[in-house]
PDB file of N, CA and C in Angstrom:
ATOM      1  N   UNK A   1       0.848  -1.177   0.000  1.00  0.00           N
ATOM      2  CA  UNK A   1       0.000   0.000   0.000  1.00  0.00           C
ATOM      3  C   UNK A   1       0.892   1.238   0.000  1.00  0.00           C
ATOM      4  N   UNK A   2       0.543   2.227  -0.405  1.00  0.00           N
ATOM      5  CA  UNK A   2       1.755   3.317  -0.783  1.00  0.00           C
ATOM      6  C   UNK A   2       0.481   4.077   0.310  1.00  0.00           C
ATOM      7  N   UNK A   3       1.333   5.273   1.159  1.00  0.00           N
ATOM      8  CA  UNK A   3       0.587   5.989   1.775  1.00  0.00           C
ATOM      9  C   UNK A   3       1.646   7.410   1.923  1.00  0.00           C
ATOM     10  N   UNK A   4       0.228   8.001   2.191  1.00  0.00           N
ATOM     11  CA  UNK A   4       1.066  10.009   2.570  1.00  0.00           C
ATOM     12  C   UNK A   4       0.228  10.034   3.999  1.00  0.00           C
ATOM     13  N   UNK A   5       1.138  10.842   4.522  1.00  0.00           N
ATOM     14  CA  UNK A   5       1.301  11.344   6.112  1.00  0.00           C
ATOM     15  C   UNK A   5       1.047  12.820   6.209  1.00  0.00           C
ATOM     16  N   UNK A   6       0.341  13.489   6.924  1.00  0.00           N
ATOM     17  CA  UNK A   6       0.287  14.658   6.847  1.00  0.00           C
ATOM     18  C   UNK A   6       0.192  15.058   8.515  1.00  0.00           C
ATOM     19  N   UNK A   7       1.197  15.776   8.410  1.00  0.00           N
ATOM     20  CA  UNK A   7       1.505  16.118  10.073  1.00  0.00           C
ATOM     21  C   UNK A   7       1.479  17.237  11.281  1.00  0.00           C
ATOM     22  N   UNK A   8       0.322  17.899  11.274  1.00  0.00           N
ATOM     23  CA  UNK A   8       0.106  18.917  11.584  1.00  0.00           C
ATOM     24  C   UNK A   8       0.387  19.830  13.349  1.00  0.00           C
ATOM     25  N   UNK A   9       1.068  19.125  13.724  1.00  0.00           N
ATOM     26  CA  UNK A   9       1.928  19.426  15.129  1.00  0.00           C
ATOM     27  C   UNK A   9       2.862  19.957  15.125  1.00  0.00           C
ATOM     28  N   UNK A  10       3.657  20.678  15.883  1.00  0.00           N
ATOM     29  CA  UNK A  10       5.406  20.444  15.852  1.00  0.00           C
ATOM     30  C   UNK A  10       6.198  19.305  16.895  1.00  0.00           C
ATOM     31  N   UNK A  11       6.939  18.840  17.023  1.00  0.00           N
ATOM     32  CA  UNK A  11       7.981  18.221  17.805  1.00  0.00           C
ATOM     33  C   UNK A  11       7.819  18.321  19.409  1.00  0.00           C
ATOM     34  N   UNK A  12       7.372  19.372  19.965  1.00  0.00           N
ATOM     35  CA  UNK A  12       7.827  19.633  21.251  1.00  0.00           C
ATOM     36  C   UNK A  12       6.526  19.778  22.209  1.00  0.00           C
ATOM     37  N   UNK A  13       5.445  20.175  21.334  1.00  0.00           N
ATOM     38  CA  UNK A  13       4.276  20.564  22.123  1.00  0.00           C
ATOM     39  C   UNK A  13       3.057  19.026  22.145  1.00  0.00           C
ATOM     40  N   UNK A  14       3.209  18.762  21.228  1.00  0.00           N
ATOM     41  CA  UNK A  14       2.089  17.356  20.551  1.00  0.00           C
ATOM     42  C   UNK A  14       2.611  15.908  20.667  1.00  0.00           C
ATOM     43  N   UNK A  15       1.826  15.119  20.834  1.00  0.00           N
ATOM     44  CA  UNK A  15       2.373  13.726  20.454  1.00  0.00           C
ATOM     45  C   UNK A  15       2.007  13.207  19.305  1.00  0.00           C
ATOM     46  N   UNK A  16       1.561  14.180  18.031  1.00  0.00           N
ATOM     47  CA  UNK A  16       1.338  13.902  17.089  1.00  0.00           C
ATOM     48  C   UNK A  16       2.601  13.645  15.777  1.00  0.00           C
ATOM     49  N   UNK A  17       3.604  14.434  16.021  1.00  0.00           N
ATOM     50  CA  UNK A  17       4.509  14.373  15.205  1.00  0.00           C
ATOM     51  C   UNK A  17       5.236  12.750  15.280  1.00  0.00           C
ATOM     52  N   UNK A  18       5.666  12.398  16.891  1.00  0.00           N
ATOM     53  CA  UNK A  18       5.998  10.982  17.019  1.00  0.00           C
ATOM     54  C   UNK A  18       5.237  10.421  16.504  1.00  0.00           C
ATOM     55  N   UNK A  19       3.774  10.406  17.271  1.00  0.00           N
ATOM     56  CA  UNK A  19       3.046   8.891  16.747  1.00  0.00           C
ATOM     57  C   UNK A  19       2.753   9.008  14.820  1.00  0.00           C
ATOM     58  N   UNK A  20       3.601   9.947  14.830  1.00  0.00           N
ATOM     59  CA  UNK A  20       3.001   9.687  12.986  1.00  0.00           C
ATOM     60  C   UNK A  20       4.606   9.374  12.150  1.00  0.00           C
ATOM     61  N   UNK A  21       5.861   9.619  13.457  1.00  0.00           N
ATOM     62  CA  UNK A  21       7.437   9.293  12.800  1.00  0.00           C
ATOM     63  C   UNK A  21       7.029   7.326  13.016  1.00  0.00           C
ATOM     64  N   UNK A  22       6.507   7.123  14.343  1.00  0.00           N
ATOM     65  CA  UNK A  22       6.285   5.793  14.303  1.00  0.00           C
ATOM     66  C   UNK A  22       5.838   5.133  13.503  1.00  0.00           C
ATOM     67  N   UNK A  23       4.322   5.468  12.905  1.00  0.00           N
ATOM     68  CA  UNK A  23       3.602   4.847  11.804  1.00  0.00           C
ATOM     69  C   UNK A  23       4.414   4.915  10.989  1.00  0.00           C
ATOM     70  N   UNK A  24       5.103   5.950  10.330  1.00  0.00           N
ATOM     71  CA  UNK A  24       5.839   6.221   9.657  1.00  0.00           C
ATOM     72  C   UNK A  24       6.782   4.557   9.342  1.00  0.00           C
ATOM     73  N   UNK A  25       7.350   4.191  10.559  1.00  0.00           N
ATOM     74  CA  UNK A  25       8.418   3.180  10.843  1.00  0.00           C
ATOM     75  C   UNK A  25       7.609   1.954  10.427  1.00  0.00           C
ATOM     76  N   UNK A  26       6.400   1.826  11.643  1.00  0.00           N
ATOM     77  CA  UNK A  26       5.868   0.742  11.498  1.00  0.00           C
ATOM     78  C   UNK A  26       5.501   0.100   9.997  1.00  0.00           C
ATOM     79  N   UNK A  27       4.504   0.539   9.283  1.00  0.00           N
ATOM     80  CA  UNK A  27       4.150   0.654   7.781  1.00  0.00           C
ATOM     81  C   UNK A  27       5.156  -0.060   6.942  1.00  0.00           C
ATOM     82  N   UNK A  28       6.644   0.995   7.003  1.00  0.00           N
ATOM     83  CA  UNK A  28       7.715   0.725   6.099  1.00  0.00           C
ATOM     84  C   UNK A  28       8.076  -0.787   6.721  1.00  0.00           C
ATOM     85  N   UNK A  29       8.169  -1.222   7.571  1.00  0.00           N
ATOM     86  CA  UNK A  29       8.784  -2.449   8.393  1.00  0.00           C
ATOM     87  C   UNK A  29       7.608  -3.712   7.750  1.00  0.00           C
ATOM     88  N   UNK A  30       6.165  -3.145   7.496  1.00  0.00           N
ATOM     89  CA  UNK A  30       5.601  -4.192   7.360  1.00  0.00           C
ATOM     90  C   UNK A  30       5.058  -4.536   5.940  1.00  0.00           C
ATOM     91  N   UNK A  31       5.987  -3.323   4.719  1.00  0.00           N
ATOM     92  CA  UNK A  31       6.423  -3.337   3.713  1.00  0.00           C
ATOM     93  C   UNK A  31       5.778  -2.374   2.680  1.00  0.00           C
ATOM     94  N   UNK A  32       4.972  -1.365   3.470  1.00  0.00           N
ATOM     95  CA  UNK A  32       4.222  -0.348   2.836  1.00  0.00           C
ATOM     96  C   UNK A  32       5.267   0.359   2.639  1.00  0.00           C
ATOM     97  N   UNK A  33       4.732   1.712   1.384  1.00  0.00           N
ATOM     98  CA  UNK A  33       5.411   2.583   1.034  1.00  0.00           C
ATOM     99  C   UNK A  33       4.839   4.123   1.944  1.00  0.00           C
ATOM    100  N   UNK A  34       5.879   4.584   2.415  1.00  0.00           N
ATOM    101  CA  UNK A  34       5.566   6.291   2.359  1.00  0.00           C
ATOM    102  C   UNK A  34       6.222   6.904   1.508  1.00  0.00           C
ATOM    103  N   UNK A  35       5.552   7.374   0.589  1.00  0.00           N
ATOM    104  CA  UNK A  35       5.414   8.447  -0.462  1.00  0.00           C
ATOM    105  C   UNK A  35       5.545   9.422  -0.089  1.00  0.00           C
ATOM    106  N   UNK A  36       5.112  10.205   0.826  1.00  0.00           N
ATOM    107  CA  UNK A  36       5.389  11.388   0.955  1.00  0.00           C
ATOM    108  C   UNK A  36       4.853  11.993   2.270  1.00  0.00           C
ATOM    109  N   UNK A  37       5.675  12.775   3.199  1.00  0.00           N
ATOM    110  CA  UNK A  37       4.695  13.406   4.723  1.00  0.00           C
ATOM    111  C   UNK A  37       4.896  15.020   4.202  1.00  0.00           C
ATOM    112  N   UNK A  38       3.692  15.436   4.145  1.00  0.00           N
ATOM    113  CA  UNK A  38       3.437  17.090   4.206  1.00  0.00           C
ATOM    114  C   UNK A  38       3.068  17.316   5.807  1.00  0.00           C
ATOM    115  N   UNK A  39       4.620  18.128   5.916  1.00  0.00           N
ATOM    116  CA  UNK A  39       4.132  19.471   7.375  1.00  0.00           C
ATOM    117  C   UNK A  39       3.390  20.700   7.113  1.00  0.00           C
ATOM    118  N   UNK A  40       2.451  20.691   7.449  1.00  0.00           N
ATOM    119  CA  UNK A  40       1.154  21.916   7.833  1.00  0.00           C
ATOM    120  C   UNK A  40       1.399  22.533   8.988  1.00  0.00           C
ATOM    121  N   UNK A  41       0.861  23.931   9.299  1.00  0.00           N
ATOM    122  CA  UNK A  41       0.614  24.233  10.580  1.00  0.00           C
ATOM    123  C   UNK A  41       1.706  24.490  11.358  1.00  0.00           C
ATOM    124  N   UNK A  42       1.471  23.859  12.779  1.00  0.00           N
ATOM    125  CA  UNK A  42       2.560  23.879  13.853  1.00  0.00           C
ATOM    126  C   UNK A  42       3.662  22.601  12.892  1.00  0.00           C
ATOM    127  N   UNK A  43       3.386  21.774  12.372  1.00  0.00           N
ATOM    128  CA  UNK A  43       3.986  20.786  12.300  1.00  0.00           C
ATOM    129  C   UNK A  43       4.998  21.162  11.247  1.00  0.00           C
ATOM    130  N   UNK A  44       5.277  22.550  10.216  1.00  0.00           N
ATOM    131  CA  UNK A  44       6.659  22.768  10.265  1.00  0.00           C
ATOM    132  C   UNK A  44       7.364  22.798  10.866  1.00  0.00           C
ATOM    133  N   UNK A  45       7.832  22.975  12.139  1.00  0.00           N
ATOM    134  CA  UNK A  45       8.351  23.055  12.956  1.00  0.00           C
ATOM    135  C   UNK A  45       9.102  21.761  12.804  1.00  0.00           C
ATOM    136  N   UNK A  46       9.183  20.401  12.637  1.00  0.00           N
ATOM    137  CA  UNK A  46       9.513  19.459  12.488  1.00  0.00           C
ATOM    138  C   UNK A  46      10.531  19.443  11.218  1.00  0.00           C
ATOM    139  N   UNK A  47      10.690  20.808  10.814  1.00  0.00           N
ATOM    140  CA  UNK A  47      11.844  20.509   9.877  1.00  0.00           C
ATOM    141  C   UNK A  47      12.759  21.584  10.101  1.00  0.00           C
ATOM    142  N   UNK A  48      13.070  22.335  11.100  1.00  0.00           N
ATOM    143  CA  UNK A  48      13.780  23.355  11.517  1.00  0.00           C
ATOM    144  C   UNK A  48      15.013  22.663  12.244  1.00  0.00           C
ATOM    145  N   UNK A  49      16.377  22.783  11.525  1.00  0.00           N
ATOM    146  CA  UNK A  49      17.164  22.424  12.133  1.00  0.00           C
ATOM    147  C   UNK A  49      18.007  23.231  13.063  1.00  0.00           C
ATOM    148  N   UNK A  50      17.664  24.335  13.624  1.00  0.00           N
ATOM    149  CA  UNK A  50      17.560  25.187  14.387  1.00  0.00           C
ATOM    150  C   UNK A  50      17.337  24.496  15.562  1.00  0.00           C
ATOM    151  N   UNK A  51      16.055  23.727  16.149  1.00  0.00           N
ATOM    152  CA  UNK A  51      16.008  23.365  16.998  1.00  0.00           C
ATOM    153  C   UNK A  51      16.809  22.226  18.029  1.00  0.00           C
ATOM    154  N   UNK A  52      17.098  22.309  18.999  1.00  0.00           N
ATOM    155  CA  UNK A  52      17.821  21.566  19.686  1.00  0.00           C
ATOM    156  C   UNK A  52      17.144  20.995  20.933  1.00  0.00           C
ATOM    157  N   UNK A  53      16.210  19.703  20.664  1.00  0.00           N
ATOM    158  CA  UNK A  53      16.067  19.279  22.124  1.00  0.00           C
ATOM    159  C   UNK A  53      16.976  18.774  23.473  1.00  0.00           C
ATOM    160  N   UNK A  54      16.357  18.816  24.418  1.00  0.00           N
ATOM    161  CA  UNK A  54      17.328  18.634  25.789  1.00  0.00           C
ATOM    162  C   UNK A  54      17.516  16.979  25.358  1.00  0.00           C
ATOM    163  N   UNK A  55      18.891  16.551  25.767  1.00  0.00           N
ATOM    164  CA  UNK A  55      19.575  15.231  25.573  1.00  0.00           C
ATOM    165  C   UNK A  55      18.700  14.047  26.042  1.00  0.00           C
ATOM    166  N   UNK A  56      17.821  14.140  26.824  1.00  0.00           N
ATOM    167  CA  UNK A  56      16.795  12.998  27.046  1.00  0.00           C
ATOM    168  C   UNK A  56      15.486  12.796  26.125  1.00  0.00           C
ATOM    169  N   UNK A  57      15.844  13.820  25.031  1.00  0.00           N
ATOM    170  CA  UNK A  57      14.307  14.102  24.346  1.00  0.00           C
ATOM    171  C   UNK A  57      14.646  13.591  23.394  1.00  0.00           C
ATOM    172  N   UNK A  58      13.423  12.911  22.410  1.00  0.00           N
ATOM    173  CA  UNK A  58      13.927  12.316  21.073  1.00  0.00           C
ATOM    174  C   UNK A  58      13.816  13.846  20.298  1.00  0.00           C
ATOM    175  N   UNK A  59      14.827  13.690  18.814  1.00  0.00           N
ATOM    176  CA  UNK A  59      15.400  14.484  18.024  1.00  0.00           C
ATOM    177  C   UNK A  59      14.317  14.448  16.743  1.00  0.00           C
ATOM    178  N   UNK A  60      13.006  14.611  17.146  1.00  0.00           N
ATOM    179  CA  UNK A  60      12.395  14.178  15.754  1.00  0.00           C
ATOM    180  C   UNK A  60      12.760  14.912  14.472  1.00  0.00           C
ATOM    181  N   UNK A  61      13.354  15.688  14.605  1.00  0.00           N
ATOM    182  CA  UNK A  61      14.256  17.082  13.543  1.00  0.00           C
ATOM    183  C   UNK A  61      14.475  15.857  13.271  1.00  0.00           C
ATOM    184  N   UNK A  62      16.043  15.031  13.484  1.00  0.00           N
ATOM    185  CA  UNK A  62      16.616  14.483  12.593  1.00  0.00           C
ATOM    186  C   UNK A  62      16.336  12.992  12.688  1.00  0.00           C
ATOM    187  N   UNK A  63      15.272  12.616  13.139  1.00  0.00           N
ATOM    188  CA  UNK A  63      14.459  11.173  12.763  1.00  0.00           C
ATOM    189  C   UNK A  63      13.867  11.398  11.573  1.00  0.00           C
ATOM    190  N   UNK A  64      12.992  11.961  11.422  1.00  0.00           N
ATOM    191  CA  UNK A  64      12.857  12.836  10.400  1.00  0.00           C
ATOM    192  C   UNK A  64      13.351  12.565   8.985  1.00  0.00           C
ATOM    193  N   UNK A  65      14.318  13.267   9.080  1.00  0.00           N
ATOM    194  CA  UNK A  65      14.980  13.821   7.780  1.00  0.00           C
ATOM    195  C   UNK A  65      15.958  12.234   8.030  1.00  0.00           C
ATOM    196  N   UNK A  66      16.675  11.447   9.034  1.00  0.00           N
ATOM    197  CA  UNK A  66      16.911  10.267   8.088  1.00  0.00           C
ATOM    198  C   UNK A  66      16.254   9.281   7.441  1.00  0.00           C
ATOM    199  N   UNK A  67      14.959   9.239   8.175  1.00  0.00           N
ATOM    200  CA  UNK A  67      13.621   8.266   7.836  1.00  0.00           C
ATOM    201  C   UNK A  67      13.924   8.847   6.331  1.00  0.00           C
ATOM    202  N   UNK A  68      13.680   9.921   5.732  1.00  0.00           N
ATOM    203  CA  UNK A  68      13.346  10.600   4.818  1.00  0.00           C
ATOM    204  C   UNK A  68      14.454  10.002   3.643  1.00  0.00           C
ATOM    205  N   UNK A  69      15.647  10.457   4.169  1.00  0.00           N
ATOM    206  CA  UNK A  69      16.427   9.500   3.889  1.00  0.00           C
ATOM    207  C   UNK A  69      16.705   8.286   3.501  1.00  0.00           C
ATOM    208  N   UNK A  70      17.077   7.506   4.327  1.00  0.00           N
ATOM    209  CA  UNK A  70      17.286   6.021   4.139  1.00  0.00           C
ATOM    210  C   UNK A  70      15.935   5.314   3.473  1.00  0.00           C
ATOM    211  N   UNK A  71      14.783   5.727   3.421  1.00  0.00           N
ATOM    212  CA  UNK A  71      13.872   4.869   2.472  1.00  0.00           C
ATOM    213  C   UNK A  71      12.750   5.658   1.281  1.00  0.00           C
ATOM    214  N   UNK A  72      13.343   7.065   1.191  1.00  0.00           N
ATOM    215  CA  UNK A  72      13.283   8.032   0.104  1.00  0.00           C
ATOM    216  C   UNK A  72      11.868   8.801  -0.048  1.00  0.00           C
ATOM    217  N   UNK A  73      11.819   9.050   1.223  1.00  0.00           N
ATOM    218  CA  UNK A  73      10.042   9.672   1.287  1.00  0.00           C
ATOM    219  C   UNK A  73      10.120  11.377   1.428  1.00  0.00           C
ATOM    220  N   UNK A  74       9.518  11.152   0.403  1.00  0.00           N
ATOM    221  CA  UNK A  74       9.414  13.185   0.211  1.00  0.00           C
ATOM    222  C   UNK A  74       9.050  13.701   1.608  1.00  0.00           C
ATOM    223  N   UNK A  75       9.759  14.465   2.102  1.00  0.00           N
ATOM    224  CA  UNK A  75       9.131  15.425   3.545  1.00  0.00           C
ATOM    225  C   UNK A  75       8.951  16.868   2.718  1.00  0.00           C
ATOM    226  N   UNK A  76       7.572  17.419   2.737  1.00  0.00           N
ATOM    227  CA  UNK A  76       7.780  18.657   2.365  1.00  0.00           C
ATOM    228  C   UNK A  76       6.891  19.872   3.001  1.00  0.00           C
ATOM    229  N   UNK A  77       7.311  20.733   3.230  1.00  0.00           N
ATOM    230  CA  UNK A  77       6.997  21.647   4.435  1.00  0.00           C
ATOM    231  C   UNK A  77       6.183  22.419   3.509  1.00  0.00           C
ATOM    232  N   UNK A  78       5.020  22.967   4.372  1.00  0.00           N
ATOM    233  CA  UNK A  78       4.122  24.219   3.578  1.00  0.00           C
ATOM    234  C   UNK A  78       4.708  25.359   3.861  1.00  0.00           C
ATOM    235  N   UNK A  79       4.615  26.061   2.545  1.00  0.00           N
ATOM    236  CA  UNK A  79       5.530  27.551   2.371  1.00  0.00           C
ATOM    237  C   UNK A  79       4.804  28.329   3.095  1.00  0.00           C
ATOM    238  N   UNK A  80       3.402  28.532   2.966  1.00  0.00           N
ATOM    239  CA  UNK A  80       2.659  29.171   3.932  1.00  0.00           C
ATOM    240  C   UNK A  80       2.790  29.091   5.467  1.00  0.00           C
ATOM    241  N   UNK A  81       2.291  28.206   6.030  1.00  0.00           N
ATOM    242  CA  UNK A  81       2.892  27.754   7.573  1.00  0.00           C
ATOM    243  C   UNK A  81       4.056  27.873   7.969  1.00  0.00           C
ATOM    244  N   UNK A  82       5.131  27.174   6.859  1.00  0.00           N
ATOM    245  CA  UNK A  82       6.564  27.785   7.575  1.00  0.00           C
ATOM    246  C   UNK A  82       6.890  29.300   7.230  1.00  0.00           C
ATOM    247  N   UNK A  83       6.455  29.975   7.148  1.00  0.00           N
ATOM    248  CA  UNK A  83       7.057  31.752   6.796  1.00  0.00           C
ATOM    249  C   UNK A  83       6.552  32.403   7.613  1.00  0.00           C
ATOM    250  N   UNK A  84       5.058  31.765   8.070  1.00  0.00           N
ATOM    251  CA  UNK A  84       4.641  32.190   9.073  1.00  0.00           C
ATOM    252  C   UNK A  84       4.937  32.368  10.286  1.00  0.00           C
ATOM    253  N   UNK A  85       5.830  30.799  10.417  1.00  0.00           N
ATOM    254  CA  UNK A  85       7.043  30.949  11.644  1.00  0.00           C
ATOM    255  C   UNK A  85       7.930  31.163  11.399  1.00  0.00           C
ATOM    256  N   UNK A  86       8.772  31.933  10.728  1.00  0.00           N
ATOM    257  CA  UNK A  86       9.858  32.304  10.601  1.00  0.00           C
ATOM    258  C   UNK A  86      11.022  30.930   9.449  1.00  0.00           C
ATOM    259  N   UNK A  87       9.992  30.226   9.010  1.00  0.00           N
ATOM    260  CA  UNK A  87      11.178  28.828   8.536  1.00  0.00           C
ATOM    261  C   UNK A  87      11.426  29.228   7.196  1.00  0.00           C
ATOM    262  N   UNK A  88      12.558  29.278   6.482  1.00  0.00           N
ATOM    263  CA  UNK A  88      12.707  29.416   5.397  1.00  0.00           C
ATOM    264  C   UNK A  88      13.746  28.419   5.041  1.00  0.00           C
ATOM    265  N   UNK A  89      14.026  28.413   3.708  1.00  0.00           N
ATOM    266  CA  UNK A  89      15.206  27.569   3.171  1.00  0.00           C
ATOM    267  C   UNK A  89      16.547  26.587   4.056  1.00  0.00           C
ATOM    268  N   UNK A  90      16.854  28.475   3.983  1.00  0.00           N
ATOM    269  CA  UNK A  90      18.123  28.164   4.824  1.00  0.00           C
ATOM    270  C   UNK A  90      18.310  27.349   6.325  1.00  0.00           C
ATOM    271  N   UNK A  91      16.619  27.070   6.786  1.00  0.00           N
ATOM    272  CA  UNK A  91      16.957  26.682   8.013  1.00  0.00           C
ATOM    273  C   UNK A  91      16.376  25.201   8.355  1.00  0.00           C
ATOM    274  N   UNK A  92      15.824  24.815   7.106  1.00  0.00           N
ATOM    275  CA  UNK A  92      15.383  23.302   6.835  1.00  0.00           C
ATOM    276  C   UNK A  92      16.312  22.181   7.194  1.00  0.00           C
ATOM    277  N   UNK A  93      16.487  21.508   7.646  1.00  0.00           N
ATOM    278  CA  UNK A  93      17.572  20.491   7.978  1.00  0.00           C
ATOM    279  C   UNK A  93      16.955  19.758   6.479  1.00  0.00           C
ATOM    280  N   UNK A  94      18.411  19.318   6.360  1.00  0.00           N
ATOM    281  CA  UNK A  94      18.294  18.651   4.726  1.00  0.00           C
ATOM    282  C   UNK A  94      17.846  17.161   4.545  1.00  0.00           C
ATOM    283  N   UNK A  95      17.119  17.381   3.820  1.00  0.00           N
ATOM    284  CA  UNK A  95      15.869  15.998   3.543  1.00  0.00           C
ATOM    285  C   UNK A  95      14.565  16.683   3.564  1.00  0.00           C
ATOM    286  N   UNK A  96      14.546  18.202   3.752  1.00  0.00           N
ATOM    287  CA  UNK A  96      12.675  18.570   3.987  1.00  0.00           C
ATOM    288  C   UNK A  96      12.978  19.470   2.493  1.00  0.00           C
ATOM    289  N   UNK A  97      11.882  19.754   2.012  1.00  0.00           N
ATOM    290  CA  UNK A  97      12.052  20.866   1.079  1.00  0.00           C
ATOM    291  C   UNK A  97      10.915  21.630   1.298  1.00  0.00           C
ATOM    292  N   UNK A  98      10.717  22.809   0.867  1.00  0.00           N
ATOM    293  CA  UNK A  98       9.491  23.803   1.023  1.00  0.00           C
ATOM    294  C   UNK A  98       8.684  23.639  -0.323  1.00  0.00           C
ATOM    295  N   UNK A  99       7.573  23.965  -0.384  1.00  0.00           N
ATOM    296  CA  UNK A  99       6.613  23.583  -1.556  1.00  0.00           C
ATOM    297  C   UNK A  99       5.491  23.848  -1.024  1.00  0.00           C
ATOM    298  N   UNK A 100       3.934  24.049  -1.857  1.00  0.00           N
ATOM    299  CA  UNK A 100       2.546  24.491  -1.701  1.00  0.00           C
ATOM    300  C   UNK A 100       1.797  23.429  -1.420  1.00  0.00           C
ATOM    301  N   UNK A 101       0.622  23.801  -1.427  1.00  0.00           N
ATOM    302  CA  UNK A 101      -0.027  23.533  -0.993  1.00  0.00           C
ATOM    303  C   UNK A 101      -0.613  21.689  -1.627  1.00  0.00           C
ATOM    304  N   UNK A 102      -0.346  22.199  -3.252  1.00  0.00           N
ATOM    305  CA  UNK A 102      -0.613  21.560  -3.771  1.00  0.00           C
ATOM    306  C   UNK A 102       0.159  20.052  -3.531  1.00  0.00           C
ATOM    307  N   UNK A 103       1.116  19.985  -3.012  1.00  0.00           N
ATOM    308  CA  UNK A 103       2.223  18.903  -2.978  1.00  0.00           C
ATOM    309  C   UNK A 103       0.646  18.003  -1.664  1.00  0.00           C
ATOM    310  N   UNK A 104       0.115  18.372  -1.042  1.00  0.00           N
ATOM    311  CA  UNK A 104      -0.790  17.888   0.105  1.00  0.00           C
ATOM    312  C   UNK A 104      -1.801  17.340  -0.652  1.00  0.00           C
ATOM    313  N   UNK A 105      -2.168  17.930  -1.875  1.00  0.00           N
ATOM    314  CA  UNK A 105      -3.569  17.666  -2.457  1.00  0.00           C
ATOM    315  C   UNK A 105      -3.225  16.874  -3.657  1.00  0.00           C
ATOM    316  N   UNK A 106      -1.902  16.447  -3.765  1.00  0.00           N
ATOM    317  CA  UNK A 106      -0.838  15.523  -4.916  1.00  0.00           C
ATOM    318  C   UNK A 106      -0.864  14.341  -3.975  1.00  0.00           C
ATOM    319  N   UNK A 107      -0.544  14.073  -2.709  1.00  0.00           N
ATOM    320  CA  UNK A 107      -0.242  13.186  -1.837  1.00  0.00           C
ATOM    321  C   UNK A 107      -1.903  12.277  -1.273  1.00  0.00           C
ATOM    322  N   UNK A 108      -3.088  13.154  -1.278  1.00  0.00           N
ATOM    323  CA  UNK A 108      -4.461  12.398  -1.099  1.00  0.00           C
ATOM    324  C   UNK A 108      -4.569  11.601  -2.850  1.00  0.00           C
ATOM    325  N   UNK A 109      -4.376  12.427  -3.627  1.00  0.00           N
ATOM    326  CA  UNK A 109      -4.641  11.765  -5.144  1.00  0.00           C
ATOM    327  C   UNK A 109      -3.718  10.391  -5.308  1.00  0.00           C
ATOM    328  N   UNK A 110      -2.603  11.031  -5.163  1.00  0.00           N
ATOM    329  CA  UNK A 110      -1.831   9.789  -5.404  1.00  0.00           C
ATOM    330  C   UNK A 110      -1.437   7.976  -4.739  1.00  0.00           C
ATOM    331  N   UNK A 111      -1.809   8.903  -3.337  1.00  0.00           N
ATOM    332  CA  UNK A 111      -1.953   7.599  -2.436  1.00  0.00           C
ATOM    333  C   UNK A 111      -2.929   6.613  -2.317  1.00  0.00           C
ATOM    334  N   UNK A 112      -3.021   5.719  -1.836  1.00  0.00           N
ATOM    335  CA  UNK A 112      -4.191   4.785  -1.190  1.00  0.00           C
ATOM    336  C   UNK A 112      -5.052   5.289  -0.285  1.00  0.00           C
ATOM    337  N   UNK A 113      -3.985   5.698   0.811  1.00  0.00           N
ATOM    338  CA  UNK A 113      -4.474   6.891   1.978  1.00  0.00           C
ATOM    339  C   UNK A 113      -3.284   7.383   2.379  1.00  0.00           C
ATOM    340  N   UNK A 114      -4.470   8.652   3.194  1.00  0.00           N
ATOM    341  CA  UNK A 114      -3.563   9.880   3.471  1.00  0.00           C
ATOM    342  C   UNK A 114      -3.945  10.072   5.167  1.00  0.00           C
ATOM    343  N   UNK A 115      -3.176   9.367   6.205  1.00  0.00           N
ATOM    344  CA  UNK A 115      -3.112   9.812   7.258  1.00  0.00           C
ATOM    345  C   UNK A 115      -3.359  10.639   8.012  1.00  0.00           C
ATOM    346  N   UNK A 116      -3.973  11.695   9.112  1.00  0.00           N
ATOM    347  CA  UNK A 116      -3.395  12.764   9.852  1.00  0.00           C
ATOM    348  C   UNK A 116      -2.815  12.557  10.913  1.00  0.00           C
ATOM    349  N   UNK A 117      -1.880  13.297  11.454  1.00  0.00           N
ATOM    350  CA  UNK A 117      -1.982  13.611  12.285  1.00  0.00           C
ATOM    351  C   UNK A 117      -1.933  14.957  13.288  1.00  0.00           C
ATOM    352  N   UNK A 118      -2.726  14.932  13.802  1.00  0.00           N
ATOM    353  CA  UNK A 118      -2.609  15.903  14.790  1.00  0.00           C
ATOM    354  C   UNK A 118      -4.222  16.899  14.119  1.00  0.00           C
ATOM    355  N   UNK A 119      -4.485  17.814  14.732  1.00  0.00           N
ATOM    356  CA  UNK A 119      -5.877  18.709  14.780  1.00  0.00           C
ATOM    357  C   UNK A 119      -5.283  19.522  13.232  1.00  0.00           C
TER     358      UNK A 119
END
């Protein structure tokens, strides 16, 4: 089953960003595809490599972007939401890219299903 993730939390405030890096894991382990996770909302925040959690906290910044990595799933941040917080280019940890809206409404078409998480 090929699926898109759409993740509308950030990292620090929600338990939405984990429980959707997990699915994320789980899925791929049980041989599904992720195609692609669009960050919305708070849930740019999840691609700011700016951020630095305290050493007992998981790093979903760079769970993230290696998930993204090692099994080739588009992460792509909304240009709208991130500018809004201040995220631009330069501060994306590499593996996210910025893109519209449309990349979200590419990811329900193209998939089987399209996940949420978070409000």
């Amino acid at each position: 089953m090929k699926i898109g993730i759409l993740v509308n939390e950030g990292p620090f405030t929600h338990q939405a960003s984990d429980s959707a890096y997990r699915f994320a894991e789980a899925a791929i382990a049980k041989g599904h595809e992720v195609a692609r996770v669009f960050f919305y909302n708070d849930g740019v925040n999840n691609s700011n490599k700016l951020s630095e959690p305290q050493s007992d906290d998981r790093n979903l910044v760079a769970l993230w972007a290696a998930l993204g990595k090692e099994h080739g799933i588009d992460l792509v941040v909304c240009i709208a939401a991130a500018l809004r917080r201040g995220i631009k280019e330069e501060v994306l940890k590499d593996g996210f890219r910025i893109s519209g809206l449309g990349q979200l409404v590419e990811a329900g078409i193209e998939n089987d299903r399209l996940v949420v998480f978070g409000d």
